[in-house]
N, C-alpha and C. Protein backbone atom coordinates (compact mmCIF):
# COMPACT_ATOMS: atom_id res chain seq x y z
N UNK A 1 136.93 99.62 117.34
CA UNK A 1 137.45 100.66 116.46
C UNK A 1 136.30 101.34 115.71
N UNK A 2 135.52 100.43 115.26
CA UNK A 2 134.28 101.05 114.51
C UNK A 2 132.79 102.17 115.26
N UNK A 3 133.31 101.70 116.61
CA UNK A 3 132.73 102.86 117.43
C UNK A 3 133.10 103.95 118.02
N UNK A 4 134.48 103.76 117.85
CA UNK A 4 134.96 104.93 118.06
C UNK A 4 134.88 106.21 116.71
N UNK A 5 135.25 105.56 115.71
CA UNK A 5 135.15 106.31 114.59
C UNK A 5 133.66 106.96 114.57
N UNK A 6 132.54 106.28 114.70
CA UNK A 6 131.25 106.65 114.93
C UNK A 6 131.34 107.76 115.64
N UNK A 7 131.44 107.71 116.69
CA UNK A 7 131.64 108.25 117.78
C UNK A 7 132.46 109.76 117.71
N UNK A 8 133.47 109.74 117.06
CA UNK A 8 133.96 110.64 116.66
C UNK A 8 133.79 111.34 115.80
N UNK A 9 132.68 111.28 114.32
CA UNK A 9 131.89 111.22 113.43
C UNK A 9 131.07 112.02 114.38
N UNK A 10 130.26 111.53 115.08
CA UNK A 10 128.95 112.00 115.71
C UNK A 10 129.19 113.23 116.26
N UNK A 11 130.58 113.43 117.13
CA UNK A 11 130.82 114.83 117.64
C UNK A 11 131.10 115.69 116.58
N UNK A 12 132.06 115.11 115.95
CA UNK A 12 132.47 116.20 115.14
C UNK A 12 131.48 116.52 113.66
N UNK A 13 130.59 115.92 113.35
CA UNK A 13 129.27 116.13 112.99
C UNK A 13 128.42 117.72 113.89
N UNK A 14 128.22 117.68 115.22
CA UNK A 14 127.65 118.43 115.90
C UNK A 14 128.24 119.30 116.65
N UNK A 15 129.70 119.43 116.99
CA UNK A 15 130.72 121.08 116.92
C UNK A 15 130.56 121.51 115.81
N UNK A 16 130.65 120.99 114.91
CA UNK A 16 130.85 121.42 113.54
C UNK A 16 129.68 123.19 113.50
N UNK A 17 128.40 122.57 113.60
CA UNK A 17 127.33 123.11 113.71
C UNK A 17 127.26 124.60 114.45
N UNK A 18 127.96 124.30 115.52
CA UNK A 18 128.39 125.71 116.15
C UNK A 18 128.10 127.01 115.24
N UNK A 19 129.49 126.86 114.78
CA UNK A 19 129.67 128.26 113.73
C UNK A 19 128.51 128.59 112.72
N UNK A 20 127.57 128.03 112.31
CA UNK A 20 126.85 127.84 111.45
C UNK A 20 125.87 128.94 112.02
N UNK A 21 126.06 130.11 112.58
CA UNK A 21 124.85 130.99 112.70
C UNK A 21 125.63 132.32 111.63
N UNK A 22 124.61 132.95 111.17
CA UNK A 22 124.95 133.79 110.64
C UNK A 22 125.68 134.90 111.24
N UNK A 23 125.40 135.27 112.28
CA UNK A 23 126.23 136.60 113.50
C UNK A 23 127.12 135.47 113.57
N UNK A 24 127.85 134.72 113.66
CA UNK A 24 128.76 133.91 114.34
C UNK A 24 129.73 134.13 113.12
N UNK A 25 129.48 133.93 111.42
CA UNK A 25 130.18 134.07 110.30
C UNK A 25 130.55 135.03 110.14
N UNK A 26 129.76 136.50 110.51
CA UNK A 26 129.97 137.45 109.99
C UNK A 26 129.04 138.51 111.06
N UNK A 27 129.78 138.53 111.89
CA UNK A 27 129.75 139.83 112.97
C UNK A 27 129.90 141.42 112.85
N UNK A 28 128.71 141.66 113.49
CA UNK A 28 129.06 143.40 112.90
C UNK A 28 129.98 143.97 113.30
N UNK A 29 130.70 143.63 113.98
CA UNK A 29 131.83 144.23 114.34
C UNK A 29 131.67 145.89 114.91
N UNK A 30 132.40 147.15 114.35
CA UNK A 30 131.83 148.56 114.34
C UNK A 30 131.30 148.31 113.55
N UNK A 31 130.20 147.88 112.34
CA UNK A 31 129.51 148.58 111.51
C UNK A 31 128.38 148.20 112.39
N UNK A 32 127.91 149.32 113.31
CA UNK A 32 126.80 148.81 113.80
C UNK A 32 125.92 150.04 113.52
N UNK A 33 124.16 149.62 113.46
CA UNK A 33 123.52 150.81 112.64
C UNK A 33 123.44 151.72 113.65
N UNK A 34 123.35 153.33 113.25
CA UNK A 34 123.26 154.53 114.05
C UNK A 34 122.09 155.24 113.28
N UNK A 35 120.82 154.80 113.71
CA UNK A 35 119.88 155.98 113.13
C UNK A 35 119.42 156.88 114.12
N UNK A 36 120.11 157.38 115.51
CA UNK A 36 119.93 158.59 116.05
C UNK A 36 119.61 159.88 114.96
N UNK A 37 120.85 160.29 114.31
CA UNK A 37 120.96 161.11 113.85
C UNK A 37 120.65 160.88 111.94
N UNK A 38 119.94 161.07 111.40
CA UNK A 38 119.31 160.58 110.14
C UNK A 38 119.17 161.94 109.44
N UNK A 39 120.07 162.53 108.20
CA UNK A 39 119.33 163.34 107.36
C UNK A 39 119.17 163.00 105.72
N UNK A 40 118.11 163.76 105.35
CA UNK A 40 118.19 163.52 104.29
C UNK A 40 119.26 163.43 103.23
N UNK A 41 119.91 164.64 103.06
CA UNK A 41 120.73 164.37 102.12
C UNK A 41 122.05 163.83 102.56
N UNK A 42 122.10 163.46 103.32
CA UNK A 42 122.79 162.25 103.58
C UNK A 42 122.91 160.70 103.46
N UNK A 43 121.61 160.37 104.62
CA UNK A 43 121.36 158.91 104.70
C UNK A 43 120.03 158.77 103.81
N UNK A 44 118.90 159.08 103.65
CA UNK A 44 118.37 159.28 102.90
C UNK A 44 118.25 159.19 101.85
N UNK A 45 118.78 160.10 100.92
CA UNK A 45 119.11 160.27 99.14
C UNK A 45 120.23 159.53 99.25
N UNK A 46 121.02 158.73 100.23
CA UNK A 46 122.14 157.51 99.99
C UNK A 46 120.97 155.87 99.60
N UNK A 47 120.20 155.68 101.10
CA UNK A 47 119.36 154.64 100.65
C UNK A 47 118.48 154.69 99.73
N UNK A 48 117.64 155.87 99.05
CA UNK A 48 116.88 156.33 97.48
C UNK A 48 117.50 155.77 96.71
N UNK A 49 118.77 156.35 96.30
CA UNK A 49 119.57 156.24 95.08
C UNK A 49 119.78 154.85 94.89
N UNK A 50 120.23 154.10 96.38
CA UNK A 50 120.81 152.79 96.37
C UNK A 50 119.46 151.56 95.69
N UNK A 51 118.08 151.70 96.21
CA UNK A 51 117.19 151.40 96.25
C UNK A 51 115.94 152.04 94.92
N UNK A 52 115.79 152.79 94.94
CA UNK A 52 114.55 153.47 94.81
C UNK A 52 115.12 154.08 92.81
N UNK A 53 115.47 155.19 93.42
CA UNK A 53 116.31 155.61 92.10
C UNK A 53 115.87 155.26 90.47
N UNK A 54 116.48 154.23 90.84
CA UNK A 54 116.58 152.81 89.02
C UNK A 54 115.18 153.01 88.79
N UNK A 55 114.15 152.72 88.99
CA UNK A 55 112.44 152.59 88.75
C UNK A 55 111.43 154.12 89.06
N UNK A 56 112.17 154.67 90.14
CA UNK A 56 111.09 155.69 90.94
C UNK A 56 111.67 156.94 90.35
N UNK A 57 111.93 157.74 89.48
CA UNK A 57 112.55 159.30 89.13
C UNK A 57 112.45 159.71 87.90
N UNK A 58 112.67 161.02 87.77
CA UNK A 58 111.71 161.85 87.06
C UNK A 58 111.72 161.36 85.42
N UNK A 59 112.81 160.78 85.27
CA UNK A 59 112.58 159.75 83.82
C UNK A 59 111.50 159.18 83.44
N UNK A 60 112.05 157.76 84.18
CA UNK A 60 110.95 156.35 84.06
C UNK A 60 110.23 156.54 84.95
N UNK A 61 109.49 157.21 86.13
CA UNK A 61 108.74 156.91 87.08
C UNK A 61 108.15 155.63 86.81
N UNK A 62 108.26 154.81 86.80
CA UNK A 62 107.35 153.55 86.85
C UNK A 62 106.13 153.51 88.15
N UNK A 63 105.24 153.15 88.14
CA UNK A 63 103.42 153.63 88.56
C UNK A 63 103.70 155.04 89.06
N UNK A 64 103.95 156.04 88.28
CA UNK A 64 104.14 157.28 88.22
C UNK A 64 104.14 158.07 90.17
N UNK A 65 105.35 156.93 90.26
CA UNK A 65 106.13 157.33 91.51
C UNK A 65 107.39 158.22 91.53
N UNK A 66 107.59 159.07 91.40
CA UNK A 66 108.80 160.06 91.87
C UNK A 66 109.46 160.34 92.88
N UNK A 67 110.64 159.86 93.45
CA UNK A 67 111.41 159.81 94.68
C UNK A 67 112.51 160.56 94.38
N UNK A 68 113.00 160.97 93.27
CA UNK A 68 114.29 161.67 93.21
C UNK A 68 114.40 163.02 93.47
N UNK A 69 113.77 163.91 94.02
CA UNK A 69 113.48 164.92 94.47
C UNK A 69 113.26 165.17 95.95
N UNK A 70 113.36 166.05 96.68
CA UNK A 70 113.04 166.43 97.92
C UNK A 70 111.49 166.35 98.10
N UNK A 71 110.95 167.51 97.28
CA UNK A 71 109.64 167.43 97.52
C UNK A 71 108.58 166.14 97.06
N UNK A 72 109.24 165.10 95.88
CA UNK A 72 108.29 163.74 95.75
C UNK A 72 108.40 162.82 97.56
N UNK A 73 109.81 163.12 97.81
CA UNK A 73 110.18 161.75 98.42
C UNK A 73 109.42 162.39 100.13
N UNK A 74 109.44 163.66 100.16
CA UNK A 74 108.80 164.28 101.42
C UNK A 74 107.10 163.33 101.38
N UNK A 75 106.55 163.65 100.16
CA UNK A 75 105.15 163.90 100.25
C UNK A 75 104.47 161.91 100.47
N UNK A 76 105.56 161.37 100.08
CA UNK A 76 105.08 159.61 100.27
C UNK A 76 105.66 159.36 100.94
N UNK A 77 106.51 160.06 101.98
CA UNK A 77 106.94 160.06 103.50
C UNK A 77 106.05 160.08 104.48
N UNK A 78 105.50 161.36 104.15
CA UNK A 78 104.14 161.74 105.22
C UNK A 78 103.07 160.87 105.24
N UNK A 79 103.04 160.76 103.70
CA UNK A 79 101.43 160.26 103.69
C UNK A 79 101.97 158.54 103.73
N UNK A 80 102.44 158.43 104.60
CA UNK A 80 103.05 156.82 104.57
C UNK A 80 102.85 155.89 104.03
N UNK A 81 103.02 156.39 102.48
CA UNK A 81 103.73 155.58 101.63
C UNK A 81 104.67 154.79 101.58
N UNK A 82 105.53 155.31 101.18
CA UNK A 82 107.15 155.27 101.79
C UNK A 82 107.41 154.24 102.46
N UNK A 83 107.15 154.04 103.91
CA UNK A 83 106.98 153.32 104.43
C UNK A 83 106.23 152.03 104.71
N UNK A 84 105.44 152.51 104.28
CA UNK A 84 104.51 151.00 103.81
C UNK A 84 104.81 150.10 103.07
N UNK A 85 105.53 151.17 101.75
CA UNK A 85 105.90 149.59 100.50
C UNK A 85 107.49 149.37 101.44
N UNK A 86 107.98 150.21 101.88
CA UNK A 86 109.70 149.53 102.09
C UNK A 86 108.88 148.53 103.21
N UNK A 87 108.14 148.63 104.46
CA UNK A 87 107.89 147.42 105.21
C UNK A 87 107.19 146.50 104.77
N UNK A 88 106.32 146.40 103.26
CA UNK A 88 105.82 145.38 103.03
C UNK A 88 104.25 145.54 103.72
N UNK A 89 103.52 146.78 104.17
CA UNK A 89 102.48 146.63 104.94
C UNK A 89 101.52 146.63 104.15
N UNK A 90 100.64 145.66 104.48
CA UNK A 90 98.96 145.66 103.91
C UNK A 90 98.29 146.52 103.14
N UNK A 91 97.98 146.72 102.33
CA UNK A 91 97.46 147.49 101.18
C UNK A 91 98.31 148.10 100.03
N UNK A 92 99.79 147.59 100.72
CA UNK A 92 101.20 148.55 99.83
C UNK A 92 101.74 147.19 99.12
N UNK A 93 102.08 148.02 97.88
CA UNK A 93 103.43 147.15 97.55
C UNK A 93 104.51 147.03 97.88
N UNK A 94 105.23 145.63 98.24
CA UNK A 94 106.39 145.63 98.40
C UNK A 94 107.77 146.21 97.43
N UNK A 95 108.34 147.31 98.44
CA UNK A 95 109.17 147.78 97.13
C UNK A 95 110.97 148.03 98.04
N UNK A 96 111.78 147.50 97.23
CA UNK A 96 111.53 147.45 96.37
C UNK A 96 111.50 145.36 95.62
N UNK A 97 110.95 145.77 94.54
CA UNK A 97 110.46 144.53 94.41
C UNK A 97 111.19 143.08 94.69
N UNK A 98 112.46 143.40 94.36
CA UNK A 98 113.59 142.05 94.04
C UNK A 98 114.38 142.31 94.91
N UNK A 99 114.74 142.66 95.74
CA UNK A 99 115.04 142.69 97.58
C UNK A 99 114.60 143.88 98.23
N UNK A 100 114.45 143.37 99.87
CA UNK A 100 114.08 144.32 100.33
C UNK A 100 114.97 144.79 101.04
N UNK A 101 115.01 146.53 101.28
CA UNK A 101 116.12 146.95 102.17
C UNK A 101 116.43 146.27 103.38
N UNK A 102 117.62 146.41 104.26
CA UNK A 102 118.75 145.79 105.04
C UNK A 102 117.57 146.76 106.66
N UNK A 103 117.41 146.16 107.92
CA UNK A 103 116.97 146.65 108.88
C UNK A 103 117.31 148.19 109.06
N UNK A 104 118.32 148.01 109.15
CA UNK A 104 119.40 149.56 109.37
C UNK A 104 119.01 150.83 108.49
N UNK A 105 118.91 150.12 107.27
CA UNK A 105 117.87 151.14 106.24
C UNK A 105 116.71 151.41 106.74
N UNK A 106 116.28 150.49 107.05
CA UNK A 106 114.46 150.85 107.27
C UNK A 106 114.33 151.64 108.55
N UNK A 107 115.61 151.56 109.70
CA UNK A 107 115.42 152.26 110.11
C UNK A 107 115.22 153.71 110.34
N UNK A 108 116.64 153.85 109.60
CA UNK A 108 117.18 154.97 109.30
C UNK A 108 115.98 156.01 108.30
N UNK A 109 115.28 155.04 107.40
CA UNK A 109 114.78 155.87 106.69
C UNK A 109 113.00 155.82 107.84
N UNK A 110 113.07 155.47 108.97
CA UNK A 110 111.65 155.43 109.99
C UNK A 110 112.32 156.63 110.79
N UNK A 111 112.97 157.07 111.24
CA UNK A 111 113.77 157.96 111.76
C UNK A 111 113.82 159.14 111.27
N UNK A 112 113.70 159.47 109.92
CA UNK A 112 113.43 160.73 109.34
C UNK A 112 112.20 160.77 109.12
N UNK A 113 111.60 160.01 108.98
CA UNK A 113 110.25 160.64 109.10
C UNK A 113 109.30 160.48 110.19
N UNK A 114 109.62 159.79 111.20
CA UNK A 114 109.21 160.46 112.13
C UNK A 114 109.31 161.23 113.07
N UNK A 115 110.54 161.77 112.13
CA UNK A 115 111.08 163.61 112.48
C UNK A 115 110.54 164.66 111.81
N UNK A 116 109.38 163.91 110.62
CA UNK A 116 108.52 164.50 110.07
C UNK A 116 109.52 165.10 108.63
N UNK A 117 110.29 164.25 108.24
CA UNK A 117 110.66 164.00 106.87
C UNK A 117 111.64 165.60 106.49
N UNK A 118 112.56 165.89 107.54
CA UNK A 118 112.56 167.20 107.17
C UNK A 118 114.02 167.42 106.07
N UNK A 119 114.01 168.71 105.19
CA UNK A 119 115.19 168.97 104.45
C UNK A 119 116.11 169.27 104.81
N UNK A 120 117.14 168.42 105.19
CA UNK A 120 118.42 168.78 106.01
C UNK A 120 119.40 167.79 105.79
């Protein structure tokens, strides 16, 4: 009897485990990302605001960064800024600081500018 219980313990210990992936809990189902088509005042000034906004605009600029505008958020687009702190790359700060955007964002916002960041 006592090995069976083991035994049964032991499997159901390790099915258990199965479900335990994150895509397995929570599947994208349709929300799946679409950065074909990326504009600014759309997807763009949606991920800014969501992200950027609170610290980066014409208020508080904090390290006298400005993103709330067309023409700030163009010009640390190009000069790949922008991109550098949202990926975390070498010489940039990671921004924003206390999480970093979701893949789908980063795409979306790699997608407009290397459409060359345009106003649309």
């Amino acid at each position: 009897m006592k090995k069976i219980f083991i035994l049964f313990f032991l499997v159901s210990l390790f099915a258990s485990c199965y479900y335990d992936k994150y895509e397995n809990l929570y599947p994208l189902g349709n929300n799946t990302c679409d950065s074909s088509t990326v504009t600014y005042s759309g997807a763009v000034t949606e991920i800014l605001s969501s992200y950027c906004y609170s610290c980066h605009n014409s208020s508080t600029a904090t390290g006298a960064v400005i993103l709330d505008t067309y023409a700030d958020a163009n010009t640390y687009a190009l000069n790949g800024q922008l991109m550098g702190c949202v990926k975390g790359e070498t010489g940039y700060p990671m921004m924003p600081p206390s999480a970093s955007l979701n893949d789908c964002d980063i795409a979306r916002l790699q997608k407009w500018v290397n459409d060359g960041a345009p106003d649309n």
